[in-house]
PDB file of N, CA and C in Angstrom:
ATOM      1  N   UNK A   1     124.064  48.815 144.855  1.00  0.00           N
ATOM      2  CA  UNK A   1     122.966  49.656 145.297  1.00  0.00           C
ATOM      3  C   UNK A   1     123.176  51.119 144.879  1.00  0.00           C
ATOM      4  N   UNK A   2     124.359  51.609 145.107  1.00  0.00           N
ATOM      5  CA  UNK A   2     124.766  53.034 144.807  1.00  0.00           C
ATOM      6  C   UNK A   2     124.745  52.951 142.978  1.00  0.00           C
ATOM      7  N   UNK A   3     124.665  52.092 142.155  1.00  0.00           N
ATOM      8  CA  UNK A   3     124.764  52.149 140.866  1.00  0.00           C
ATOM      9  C   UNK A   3     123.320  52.317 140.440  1.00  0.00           C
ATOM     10  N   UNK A   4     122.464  51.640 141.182  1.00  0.00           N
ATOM     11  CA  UNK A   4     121.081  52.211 140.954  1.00  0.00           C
ATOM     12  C   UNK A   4     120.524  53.143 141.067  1.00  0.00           C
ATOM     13  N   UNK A   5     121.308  53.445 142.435  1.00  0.00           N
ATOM     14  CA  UNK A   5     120.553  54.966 142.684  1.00  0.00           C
ATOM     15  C   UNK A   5     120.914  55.939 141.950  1.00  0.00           C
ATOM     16  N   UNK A   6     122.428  55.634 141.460  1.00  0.00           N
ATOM     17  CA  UNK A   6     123.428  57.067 140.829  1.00  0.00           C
ATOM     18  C   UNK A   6     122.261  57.077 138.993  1.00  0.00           C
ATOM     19  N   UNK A   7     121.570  55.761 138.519  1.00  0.00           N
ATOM     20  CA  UNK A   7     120.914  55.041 137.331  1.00  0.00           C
ATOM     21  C   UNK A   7     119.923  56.041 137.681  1.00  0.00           C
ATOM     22  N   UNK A   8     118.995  55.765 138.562  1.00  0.00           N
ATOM     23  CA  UNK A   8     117.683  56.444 138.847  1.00  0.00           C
ATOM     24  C   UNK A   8     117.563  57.746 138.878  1.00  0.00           C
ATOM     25  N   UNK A   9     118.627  58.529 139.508  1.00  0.00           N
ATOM     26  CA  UNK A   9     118.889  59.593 139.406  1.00  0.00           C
ATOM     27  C   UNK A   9     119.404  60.865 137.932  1.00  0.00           C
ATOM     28  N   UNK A  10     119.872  60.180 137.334  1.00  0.00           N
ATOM     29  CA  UNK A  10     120.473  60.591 135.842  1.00  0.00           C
ATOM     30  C   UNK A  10     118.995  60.824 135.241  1.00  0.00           C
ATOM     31  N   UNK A  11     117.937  59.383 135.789  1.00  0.00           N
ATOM     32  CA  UNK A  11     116.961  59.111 134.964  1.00  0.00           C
ATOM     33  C   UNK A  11     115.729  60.216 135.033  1.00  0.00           C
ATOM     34  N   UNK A  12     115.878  60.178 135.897  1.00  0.00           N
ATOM     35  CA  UNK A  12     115.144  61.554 136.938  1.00  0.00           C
ATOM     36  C   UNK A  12     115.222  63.335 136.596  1.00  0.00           C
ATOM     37  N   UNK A  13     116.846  63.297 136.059  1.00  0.00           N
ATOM     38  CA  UNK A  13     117.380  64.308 135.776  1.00  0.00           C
ATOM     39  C   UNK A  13     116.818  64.901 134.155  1.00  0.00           C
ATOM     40  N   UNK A  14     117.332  63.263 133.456  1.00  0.00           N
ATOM     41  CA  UNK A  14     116.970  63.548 131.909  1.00  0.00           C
ATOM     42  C   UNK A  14     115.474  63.996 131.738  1.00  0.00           C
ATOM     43  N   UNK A  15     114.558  63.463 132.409  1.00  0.00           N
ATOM     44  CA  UNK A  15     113.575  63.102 131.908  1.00  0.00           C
ATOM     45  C   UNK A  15     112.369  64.643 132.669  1.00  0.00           C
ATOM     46  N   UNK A  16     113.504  65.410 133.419  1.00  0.00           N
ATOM     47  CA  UNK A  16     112.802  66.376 133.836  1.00  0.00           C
ATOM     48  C   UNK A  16     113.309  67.474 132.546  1.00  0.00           C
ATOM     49  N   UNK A  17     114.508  67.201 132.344  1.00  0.00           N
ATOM     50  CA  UNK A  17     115.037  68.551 130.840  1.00  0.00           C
ATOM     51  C   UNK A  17     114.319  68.404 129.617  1.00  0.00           C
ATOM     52  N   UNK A  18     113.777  66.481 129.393  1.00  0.00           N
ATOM     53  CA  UNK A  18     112.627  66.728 127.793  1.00  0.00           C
ATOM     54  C   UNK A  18     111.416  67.383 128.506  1.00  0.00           C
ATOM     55  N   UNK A  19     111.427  67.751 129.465  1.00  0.00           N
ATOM     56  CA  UNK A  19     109.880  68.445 130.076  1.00  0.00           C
ATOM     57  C   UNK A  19     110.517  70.051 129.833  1.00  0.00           C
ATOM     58  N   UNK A  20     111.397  70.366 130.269  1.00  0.00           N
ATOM     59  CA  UNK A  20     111.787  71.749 129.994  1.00  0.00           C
ATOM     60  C   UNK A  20     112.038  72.199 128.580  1.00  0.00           C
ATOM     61  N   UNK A  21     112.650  71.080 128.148  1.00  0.00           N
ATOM     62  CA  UNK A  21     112.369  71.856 126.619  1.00  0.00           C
ATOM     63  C   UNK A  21     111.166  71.362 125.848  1.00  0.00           C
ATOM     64  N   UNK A  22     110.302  70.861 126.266  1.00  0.00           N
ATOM     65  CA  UNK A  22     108.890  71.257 125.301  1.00  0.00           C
ATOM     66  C   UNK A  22     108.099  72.195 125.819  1.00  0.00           C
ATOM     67  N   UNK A  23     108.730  73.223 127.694  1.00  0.00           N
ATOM     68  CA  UNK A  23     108.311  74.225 128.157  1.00  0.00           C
ATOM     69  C   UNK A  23     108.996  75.416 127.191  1.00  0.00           C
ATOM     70  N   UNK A  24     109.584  75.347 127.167  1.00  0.00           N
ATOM     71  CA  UNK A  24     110.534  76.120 126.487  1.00  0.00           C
ATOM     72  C   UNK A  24     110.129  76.268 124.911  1.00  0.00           C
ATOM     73  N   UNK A  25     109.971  75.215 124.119  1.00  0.00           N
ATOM     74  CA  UNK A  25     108.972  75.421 122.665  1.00  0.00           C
ATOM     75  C   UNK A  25     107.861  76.231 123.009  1.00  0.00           C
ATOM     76  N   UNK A  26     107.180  75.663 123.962  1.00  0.00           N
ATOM     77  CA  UNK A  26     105.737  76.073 123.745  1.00  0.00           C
ATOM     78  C   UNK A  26     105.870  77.746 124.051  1.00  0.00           C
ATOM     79  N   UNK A  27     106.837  78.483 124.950  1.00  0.00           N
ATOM     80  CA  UNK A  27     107.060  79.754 125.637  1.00  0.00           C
ATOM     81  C   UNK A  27     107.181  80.308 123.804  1.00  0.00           C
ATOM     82  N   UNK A  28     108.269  79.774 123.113  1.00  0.00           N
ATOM     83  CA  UNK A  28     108.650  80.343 121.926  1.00  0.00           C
ATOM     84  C   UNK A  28     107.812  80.791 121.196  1.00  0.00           C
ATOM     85  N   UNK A  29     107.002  79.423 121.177  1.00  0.00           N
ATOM     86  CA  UNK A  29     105.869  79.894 120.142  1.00  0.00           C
ATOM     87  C   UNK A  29     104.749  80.799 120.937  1.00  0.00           C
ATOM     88  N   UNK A  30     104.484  81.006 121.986  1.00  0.00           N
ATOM     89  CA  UNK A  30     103.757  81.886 122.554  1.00  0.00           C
ATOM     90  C   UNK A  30     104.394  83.531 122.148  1.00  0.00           C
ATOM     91  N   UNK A  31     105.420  83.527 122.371  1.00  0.00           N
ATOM     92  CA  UNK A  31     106.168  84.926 122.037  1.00  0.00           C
ATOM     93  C   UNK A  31     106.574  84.902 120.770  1.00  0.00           C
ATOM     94  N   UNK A  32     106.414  84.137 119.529  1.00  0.00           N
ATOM     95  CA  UNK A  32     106.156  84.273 118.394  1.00  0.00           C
ATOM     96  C   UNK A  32     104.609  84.809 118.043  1.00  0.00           C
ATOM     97  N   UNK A  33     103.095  84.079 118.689  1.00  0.00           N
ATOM     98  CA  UNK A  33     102.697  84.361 118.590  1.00  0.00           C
ATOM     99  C   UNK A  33     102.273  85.851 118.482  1.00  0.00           C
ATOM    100  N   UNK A  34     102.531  86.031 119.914  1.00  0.00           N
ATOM    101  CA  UNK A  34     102.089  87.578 120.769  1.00  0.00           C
ATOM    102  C   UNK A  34     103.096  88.739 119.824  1.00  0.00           C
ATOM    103  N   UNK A  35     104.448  88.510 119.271  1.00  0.00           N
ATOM    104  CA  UNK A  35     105.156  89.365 118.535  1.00  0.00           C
ATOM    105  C   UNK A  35     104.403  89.501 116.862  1.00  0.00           C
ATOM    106  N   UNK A  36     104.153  88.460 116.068  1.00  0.00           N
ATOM    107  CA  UNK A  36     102.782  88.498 114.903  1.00  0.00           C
ATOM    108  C   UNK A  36     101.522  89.338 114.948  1.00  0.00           C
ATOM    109  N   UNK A  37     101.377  88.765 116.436  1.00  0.00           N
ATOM    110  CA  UNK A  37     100.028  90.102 116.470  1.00  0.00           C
ATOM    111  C   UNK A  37     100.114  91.264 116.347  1.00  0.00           C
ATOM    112  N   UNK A  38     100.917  91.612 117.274  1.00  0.00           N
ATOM    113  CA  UNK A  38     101.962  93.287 117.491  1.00  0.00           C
ATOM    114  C   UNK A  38     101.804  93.644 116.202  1.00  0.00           C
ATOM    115  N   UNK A  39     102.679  92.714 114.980  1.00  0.00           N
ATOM    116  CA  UNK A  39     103.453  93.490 114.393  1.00  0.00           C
ATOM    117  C   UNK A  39     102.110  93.697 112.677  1.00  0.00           C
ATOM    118  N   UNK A  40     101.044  92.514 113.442  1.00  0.00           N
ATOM    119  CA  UNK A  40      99.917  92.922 111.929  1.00  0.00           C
ATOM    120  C   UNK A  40      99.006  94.276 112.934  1.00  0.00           C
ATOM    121  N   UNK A  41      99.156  94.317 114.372  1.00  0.00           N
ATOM    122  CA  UNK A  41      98.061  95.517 114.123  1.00  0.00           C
ATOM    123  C   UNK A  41      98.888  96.551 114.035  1.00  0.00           C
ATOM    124  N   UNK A  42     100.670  96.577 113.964  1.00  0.00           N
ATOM    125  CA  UNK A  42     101.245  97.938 113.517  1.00  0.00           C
ATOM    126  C   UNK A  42     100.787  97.972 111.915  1.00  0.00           C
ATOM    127  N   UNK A  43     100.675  96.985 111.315  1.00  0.00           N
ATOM    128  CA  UNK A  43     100.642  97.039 109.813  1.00  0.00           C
ATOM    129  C   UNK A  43      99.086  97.361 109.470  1.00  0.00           C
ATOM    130  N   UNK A  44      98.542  97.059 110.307  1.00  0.00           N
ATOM    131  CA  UNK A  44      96.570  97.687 110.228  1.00  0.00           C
ATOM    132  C   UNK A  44      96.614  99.087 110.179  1.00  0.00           C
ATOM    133  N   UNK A  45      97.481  99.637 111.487  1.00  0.00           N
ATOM    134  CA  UNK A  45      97.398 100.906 111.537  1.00  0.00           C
ATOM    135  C   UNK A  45      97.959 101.724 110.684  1.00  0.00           C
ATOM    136  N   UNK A  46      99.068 101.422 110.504  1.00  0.00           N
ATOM    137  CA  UNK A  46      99.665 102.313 109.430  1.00  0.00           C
ATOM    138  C   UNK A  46      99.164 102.338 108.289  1.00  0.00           C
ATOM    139  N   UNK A  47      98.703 100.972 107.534  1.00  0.00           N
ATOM    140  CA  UNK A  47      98.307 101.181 105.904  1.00  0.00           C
ATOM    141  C   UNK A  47      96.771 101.918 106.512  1.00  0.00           C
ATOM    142  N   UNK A  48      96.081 102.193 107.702  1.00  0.00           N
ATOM    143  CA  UNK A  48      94.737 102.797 107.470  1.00  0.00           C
ATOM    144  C   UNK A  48      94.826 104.624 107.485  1.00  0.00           C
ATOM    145  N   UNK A  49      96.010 104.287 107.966  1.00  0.00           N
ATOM    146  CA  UNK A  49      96.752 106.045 108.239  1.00  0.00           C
ATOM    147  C   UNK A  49      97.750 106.749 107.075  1.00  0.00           C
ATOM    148  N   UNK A  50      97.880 105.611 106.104  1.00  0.00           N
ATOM    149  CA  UNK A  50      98.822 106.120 105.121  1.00  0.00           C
ATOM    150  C   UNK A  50      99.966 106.006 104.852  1.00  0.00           C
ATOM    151  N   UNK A  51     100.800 105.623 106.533  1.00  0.00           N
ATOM    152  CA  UNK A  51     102.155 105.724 106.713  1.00  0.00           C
ATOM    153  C   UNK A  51     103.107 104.738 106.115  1.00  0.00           C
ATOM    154  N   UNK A  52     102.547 103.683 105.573  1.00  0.00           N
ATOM    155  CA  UNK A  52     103.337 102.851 104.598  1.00  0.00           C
ATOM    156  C   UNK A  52     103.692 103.554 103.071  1.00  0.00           C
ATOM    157  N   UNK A  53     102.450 104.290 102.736  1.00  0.00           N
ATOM    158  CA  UNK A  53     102.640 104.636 101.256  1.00  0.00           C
ATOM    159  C   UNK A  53     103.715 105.474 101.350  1.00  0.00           C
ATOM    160  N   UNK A  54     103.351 106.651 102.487  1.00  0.00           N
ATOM    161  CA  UNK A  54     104.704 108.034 102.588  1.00  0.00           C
ATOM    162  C   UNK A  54     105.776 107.014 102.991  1.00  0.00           C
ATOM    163  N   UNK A  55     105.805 106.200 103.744  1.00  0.00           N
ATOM    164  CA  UNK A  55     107.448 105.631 104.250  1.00  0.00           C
ATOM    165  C   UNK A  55     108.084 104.947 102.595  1.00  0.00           C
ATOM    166  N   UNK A  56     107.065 104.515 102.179  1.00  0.00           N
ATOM    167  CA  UNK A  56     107.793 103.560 100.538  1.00  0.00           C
ATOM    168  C   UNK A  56     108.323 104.860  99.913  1.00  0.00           C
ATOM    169  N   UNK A  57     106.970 106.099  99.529  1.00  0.00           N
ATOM    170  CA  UNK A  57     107.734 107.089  99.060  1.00  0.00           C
ATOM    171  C   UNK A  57     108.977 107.568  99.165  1.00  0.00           C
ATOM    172  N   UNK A  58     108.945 107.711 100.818  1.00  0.00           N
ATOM    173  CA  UNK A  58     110.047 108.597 100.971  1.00  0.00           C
ATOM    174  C   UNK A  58     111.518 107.506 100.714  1.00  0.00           C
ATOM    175  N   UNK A  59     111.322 106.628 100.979  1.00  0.00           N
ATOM    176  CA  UNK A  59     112.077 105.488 100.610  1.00  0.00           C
ATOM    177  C   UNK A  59     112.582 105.432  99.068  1.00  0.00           C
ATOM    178  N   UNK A  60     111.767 105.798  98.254  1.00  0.00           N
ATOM    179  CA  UNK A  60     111.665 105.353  97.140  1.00  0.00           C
ATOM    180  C   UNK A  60     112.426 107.104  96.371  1.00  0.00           C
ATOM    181  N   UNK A  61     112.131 107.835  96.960  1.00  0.00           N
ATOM    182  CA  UNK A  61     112.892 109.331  96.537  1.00  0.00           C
ATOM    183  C   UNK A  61     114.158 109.693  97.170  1.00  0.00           C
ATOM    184  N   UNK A  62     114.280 108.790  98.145  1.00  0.00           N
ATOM    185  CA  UNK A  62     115.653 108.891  98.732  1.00  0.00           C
ATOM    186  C   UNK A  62     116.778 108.339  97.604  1.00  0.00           C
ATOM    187  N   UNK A  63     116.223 107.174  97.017  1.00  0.00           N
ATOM    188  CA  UNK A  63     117.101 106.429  96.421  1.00  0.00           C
ATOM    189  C   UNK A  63     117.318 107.085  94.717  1.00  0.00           C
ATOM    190  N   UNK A  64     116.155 107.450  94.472  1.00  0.00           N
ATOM    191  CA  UNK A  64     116.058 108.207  93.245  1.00  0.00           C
ATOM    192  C   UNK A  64     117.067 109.112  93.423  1.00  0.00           C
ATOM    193  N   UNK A  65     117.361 109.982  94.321  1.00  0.00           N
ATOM    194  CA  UNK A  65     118.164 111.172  94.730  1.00  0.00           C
ATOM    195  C   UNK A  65     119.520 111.015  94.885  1.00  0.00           C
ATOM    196  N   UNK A  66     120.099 110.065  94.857  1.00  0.00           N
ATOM    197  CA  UNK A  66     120.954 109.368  95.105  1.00  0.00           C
ATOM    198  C   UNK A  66     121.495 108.699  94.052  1.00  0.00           C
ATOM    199  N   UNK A  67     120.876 108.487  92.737  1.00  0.00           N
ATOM    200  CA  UNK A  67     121.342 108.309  91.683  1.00  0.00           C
ATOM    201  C   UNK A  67     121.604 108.947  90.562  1.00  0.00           C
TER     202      UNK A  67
END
């Protein structure tokens, strides 16, 4: 009797952790999502403001300067 229950219990256990980790995927990809968005409307804003071209520049004269 105690071998069943100790059976049922394991079963109980496992079968609640494949529930946590497809909670756990889905969280990931939610905060993958939500971090993509972030990071295209930093990239909206800046190329509409310029700040990519001056950051490549300055990027790009740093290294010139340097050689």
């Amino acid at each position: 009797m105690t071998t069943h229950l100790h059976t049922f219990l394991l079963r109980l256990l496992v079968s609640g952790s494949n529930r946590d980790r497809g909670q756990s995927t889905a969280e990931y990809a939610l905060l993958l999502l939500g971090a993509a968005t972030i990071a295209l409307l930093v990239v909206t804003w800046a190329t509409g403001t310029g700040k990519i071209g001056e950051l490549f520049d300055a990027v790009i004269d740093s290294v010139i300067g340097r050689v």
